[in-house]
Each structure stands twice: as structure tokens, then as C-alpha cells.
PDB file of N, CA and C in Angstrom:
ATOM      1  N   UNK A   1      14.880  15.897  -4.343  1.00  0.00           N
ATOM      2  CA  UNK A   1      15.795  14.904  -4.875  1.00  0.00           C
ATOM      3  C   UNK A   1      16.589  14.312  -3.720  1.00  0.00           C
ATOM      4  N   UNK A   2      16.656  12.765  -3.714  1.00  0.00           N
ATOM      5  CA  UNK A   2      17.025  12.410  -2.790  1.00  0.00           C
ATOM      6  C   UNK A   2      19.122  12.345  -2.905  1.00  0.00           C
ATOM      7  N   UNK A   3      19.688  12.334  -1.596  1.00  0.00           N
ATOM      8  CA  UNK A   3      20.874  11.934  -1.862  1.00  0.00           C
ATOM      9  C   UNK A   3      21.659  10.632  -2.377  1.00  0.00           C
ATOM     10  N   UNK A   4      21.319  10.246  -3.398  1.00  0.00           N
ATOM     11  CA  UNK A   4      22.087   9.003  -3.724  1.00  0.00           C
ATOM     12  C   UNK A   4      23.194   8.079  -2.758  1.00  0.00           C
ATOM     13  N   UNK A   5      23.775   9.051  -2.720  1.00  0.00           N
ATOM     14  CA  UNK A   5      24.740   8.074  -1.407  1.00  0.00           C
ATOM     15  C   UNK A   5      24.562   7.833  -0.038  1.00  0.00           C
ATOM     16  N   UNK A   6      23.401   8.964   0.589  1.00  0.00           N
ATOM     17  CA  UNK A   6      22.863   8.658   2.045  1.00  0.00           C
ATOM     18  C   UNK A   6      21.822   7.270   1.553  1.00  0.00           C
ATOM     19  N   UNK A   7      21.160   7.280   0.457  1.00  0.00           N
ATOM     20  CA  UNK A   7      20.355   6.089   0.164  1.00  0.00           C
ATOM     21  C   UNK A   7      21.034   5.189  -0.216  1.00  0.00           C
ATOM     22  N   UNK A   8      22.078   5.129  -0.635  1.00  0.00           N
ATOM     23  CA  UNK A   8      23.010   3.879  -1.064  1.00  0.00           C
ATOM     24  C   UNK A   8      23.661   3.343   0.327  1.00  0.00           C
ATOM     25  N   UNK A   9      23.875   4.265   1.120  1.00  0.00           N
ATOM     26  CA  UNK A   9      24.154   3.706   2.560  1.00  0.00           C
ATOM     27  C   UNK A   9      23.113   3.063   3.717  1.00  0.00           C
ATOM     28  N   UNK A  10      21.853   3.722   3.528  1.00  0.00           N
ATOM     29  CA  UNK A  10      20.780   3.977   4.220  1.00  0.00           C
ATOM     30  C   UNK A  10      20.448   1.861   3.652  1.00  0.00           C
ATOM     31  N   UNK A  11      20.084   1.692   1.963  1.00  0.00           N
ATOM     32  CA  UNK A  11      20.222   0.593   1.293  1.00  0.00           C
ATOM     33  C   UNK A  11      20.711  -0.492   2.078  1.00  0.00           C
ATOM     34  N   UNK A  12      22.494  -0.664   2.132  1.00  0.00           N
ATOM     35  CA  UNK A  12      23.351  -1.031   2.540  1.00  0.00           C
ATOM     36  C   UNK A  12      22.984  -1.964   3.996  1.00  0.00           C
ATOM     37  N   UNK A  13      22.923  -0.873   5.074  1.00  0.00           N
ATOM     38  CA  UNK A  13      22.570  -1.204   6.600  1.00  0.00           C
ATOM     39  C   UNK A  13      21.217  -1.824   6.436  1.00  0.00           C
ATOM     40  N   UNK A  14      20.199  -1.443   5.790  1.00  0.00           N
ATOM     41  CA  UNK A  14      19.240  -1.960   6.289  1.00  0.00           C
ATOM     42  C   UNK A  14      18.996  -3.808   5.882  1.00  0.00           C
ATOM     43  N   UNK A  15      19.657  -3.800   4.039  1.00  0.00           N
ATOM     44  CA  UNK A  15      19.874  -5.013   3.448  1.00  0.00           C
ATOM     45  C   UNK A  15      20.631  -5.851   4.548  1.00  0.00           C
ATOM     46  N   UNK A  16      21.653  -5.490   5.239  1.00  0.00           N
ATOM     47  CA  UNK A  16      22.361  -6.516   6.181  1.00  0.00           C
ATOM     48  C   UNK A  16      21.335  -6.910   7.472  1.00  0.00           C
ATOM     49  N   UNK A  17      20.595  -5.814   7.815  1.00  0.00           N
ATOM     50  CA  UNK A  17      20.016  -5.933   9.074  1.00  0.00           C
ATOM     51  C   UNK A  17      18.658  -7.343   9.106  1.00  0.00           C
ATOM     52  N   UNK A  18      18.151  -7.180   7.616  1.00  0.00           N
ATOM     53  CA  UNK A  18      17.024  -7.908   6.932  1.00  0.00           C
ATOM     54  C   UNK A  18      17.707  -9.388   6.672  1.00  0.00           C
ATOM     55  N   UNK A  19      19.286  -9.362   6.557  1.00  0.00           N
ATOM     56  CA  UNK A  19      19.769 -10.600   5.674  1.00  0.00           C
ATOM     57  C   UNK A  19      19.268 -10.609   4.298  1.00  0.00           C
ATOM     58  N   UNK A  20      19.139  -9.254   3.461  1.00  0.00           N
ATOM     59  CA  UNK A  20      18.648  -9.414   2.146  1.00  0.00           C
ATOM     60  C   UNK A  20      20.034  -9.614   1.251  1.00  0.00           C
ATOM     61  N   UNK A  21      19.825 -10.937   0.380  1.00  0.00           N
ATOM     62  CA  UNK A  21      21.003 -10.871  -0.510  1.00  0.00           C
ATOM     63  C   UNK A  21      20.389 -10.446  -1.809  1.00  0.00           C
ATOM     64  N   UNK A  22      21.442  -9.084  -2.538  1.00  0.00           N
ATOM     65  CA  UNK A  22      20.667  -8.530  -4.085  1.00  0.00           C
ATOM     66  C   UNK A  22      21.279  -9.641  -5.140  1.00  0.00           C
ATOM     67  N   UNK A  23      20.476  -9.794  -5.827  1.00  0.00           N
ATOM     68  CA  UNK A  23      20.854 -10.853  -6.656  1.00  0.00           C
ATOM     69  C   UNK A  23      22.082 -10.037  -7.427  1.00  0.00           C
ATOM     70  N   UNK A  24      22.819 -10.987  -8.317  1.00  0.00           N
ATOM     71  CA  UNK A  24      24.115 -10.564  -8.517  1.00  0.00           C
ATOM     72  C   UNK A  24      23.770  -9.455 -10.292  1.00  0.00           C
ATOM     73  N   UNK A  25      22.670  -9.964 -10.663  1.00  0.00           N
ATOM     74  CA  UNK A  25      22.464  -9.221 -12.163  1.00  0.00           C
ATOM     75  C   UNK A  25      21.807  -8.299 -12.100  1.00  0.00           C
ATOM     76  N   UNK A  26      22.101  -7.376 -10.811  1.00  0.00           N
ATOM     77  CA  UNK A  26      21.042  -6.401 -10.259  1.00  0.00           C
ATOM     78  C   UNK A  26      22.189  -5.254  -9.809  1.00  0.00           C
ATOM     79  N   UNK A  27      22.611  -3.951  -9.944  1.00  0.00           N
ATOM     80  CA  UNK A  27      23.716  -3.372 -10.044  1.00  0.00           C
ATOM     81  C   UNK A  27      23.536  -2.468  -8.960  1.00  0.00           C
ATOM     82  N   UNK A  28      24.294  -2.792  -7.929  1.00  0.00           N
ATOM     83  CA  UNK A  28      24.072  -1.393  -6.609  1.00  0.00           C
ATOM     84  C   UNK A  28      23.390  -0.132  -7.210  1.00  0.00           C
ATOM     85  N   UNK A  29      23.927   0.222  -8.303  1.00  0.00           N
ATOM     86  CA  UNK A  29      23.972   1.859  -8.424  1.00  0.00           C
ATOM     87  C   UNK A  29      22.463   1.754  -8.938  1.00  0.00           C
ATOM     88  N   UNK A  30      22.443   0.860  -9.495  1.00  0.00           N
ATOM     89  CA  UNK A  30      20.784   1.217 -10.226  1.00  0.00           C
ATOM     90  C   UNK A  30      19.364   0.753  -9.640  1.00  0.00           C
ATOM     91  N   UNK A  31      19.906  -0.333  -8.497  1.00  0.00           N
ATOM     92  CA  UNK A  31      18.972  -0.353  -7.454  1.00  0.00           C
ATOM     93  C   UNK A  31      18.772   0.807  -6.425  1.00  0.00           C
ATOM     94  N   UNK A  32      19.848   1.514  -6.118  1.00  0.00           N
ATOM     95  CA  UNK A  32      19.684   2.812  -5.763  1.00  0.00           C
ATOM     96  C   UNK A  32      18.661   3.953  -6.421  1.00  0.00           C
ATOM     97  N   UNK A  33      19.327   3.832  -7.530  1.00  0.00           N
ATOM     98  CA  UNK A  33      18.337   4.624  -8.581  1.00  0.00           C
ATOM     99  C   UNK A  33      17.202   4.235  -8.527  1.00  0.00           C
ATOM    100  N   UNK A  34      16.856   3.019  -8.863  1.00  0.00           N
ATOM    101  CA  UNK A  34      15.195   2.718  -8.756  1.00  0.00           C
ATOM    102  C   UNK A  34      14.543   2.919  -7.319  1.00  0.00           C
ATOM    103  N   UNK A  35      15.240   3.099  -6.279  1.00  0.00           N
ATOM    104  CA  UNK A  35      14.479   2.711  -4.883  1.00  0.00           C
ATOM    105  C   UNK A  35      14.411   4.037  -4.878  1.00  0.00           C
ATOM    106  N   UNK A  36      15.474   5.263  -5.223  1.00  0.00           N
ATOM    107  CA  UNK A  36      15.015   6.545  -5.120  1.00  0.00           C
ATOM    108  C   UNK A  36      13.788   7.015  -5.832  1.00  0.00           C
ATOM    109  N   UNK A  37      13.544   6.648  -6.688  1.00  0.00           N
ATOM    110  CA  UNK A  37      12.857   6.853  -8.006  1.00  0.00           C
ATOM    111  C   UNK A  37      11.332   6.521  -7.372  1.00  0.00           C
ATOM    112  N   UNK A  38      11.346   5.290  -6.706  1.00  0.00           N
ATOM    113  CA  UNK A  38       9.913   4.792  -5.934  1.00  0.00           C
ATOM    114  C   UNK A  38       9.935   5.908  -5.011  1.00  0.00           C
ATOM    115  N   UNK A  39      10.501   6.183  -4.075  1.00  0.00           N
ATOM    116  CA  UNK A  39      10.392   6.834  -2.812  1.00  0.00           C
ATOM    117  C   UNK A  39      10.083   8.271  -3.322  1.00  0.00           C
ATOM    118  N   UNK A  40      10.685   8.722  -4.121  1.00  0.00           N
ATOM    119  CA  UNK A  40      10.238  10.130  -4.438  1.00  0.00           C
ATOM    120  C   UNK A  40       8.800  10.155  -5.162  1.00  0.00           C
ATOM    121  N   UNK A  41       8.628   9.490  -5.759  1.00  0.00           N
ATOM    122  CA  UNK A  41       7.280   9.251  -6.589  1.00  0.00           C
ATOM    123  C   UNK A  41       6.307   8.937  -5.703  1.00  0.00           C
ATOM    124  N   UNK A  42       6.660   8.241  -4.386  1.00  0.00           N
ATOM    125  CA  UNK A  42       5.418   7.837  -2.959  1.00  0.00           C
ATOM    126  C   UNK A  42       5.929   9.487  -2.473  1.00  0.00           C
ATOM    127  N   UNK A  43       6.832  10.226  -2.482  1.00  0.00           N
ATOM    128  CA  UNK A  43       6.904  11.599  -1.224  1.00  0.00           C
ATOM    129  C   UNK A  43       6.098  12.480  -2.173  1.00  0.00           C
ATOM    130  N   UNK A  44       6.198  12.691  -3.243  1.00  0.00           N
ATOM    131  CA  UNK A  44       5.001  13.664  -4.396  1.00  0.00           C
ATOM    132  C   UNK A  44       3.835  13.349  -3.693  1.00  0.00           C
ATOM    133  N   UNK A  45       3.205  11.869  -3.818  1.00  0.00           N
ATOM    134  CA  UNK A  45       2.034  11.957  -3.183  1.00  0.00           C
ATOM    135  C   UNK A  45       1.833  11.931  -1.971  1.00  0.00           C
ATOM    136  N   UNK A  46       2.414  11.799  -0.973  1.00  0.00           N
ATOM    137  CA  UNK A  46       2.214  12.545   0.063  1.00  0.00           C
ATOM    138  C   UNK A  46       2.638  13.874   0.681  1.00  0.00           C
ATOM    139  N   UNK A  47       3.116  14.276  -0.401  1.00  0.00           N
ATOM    140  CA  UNK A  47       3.370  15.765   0.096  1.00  0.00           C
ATOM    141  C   UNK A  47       1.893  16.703   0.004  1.00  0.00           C
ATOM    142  N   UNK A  48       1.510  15.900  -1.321  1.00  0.00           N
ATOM    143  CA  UNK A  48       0.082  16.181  -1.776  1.00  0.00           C
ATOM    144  C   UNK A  48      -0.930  16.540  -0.891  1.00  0.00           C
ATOM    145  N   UNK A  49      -1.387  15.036  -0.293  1.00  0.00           N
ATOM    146  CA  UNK A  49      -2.313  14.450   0.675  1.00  0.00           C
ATOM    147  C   UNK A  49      -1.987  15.251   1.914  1.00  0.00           C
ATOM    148  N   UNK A  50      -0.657  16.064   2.241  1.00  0.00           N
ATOM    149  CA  UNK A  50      -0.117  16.887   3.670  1.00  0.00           C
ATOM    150  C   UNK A  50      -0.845  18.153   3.184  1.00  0.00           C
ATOM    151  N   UNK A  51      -0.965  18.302   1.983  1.00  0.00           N
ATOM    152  CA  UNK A  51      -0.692  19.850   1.658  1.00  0.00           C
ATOM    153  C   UNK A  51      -2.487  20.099   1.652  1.00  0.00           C
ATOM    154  N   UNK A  52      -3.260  19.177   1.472  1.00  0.00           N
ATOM    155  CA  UNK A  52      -4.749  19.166   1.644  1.00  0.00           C
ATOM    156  C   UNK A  52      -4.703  19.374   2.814  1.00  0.00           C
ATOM    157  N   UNK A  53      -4.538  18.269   4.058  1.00  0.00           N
ATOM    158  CA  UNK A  53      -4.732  18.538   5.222  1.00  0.00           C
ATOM    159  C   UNK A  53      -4.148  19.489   5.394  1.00  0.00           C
ATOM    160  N   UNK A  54      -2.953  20.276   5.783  1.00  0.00           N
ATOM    161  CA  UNK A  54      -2.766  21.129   6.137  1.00  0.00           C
ATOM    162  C   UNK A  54      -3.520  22.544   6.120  1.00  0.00           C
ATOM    163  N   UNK A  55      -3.731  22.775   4.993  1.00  0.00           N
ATOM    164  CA  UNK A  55      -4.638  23.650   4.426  1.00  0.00           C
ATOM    165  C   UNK A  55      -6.140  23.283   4.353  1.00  0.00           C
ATOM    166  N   UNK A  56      -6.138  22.276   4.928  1.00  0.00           N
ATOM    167  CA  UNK A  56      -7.934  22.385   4.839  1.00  0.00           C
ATOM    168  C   UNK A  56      -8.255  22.184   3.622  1.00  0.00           C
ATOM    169  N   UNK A  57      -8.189  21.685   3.059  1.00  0.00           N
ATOM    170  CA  UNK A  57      -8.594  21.625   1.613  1.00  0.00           C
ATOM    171  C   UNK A  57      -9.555  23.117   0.927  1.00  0.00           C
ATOM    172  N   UNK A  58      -8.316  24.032   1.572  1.00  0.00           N
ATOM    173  CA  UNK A  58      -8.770  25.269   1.026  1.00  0.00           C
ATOM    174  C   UNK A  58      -9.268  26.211   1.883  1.00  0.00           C
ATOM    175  N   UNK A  59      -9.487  25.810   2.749  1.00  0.00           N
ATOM    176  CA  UNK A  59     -10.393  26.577   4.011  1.00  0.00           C
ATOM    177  C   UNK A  59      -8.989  26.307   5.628  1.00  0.00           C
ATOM    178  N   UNK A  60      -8.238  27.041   5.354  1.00  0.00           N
ATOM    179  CA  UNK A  60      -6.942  26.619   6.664  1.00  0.00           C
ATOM    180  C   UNK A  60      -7.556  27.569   7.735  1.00  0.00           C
ATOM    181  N   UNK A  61      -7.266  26.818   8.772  1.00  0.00           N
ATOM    182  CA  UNK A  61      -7.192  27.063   9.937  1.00  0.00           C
ATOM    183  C   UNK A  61      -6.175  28.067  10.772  1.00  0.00           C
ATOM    184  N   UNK A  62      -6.133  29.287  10.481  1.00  0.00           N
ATOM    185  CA  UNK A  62      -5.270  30.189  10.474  1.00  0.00           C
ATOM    186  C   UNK A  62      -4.027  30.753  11.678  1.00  0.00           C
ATOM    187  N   UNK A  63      -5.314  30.429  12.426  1.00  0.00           N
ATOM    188  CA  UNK A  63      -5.156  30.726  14.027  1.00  0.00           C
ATOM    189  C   UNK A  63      -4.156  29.345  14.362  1.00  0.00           C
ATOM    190  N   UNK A  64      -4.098  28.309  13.884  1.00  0.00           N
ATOM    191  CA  UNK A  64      -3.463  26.963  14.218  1.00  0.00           C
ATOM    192  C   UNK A  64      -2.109  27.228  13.592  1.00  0.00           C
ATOM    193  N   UNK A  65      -2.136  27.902  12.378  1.00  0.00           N
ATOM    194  CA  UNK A  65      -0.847  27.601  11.601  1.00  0.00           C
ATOM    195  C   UNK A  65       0.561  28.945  12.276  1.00  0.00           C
ATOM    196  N   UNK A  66      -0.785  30.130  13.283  1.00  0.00           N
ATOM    197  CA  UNK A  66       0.138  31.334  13.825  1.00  0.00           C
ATOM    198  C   UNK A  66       0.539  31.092  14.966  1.00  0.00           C
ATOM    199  N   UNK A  67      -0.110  29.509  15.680  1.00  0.00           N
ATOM    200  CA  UNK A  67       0.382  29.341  16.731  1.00  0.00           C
ATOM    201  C   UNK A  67       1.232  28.407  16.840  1.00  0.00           C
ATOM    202  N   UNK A  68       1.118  27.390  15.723  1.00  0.00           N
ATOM    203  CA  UNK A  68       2.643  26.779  15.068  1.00  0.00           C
ATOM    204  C   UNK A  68       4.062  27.447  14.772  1.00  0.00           C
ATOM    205  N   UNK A  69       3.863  28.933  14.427  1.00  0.00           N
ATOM    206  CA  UNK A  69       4.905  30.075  13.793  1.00  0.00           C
ATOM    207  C   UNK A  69       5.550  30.446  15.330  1.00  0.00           C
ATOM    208  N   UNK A  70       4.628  30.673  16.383  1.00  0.00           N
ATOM    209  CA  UNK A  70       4.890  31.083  16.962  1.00  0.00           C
ATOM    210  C   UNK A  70       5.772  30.178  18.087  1.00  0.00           C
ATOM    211  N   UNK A  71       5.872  29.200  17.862  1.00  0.00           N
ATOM    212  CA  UNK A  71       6.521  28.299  18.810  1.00  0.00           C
ATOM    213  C   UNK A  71       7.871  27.657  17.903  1.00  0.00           C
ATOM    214  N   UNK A  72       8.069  27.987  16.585  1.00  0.00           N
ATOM    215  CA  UNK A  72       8.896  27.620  16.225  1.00  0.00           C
ATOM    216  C   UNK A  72      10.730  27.816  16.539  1.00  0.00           C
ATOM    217  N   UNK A  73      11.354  26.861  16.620  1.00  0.00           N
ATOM    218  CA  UNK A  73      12.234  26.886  17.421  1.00  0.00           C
ATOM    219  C   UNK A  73      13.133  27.920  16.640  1.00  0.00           C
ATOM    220  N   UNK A  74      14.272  29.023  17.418  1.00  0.00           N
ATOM    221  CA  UNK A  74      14.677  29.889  16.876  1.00  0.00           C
ATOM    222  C   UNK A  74      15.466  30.297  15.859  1.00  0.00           C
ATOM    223  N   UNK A  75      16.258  28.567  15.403  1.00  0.00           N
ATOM    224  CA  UNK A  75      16.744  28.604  14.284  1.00  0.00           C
ATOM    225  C   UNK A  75      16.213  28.370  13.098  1.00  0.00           C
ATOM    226  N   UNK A  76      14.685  28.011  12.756  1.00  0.00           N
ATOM    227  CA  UNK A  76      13.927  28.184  12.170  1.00  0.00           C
ATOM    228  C   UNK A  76      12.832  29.504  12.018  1.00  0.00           C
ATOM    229  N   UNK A  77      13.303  30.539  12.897  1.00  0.00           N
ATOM    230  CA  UNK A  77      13.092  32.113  12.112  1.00  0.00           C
ATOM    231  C   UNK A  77      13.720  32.480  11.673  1.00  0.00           C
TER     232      UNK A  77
END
């Protein structure tokens, strides 16, 4: 679940950077809502499509994923 207000800010900067004006019958909060709503619904499917590759589509590469573990930086053990 995304943070509503880092995306309502995230929104914000980028609309100015583009020169996007939201039309006026279009309500911050619920364009938020909908843009989260897209973005999480595109991160499902690619979490998907990661989680094949990663795993090999069933057949993982074992030796790759212990030498990933093993380099992981220390605040992530």
C-alpha cells in the first residue's frame, strides 16, 4: 500500500515540473487515489513477472541467490 501523502507530494512536484494543469472537476485527493490504485495494480504485476525470474520459473538458481545473501549489506541481516 502506497503512502498517500508521499504520492500526493511525489503528484504535486512532478505536475509543476511537466506544467500539467488538473482540471478543476477533478479532486486532488481522488486523483491521488486513482494514480495509487493504477500503480499498485502495475507493482502486483510486476512483482509477479520478478518473482518468475527470480526463481526461475521454478527451477532457482541457488548458488546465485547465496551469493546475493552473502554480500548483503549489514543492516539488512
Amino acid at each position: 500500500m502506497l503512502d498517500r501523502a508521499v504520492v500526493k507530494e511525489f503528484l504535486d512536484c512532478q505536475s509543476k515540473d511537466i506544467e500539467l494543469e488538473i482540471p478543476r472537476d477533478i479532486l486532488r485527493e481522488e486523483l491521488v487515489e486513482v494514480f495509487c490504485q493504477y500503480v499498485e495494480d502495475d507493482y502486483y504485476e510486476w512483482l509477479k513477472d520478478n518473482f518468475k525470474s527470480f526463481f526461475n520459473r521454478g527451477n532457482p538458481d541457488w548458488e546465485w541467490i547465496r551469493e546475493k545473501t552473502r554480500v548483503l549489506a549489514p543492516e539488512h541481516k
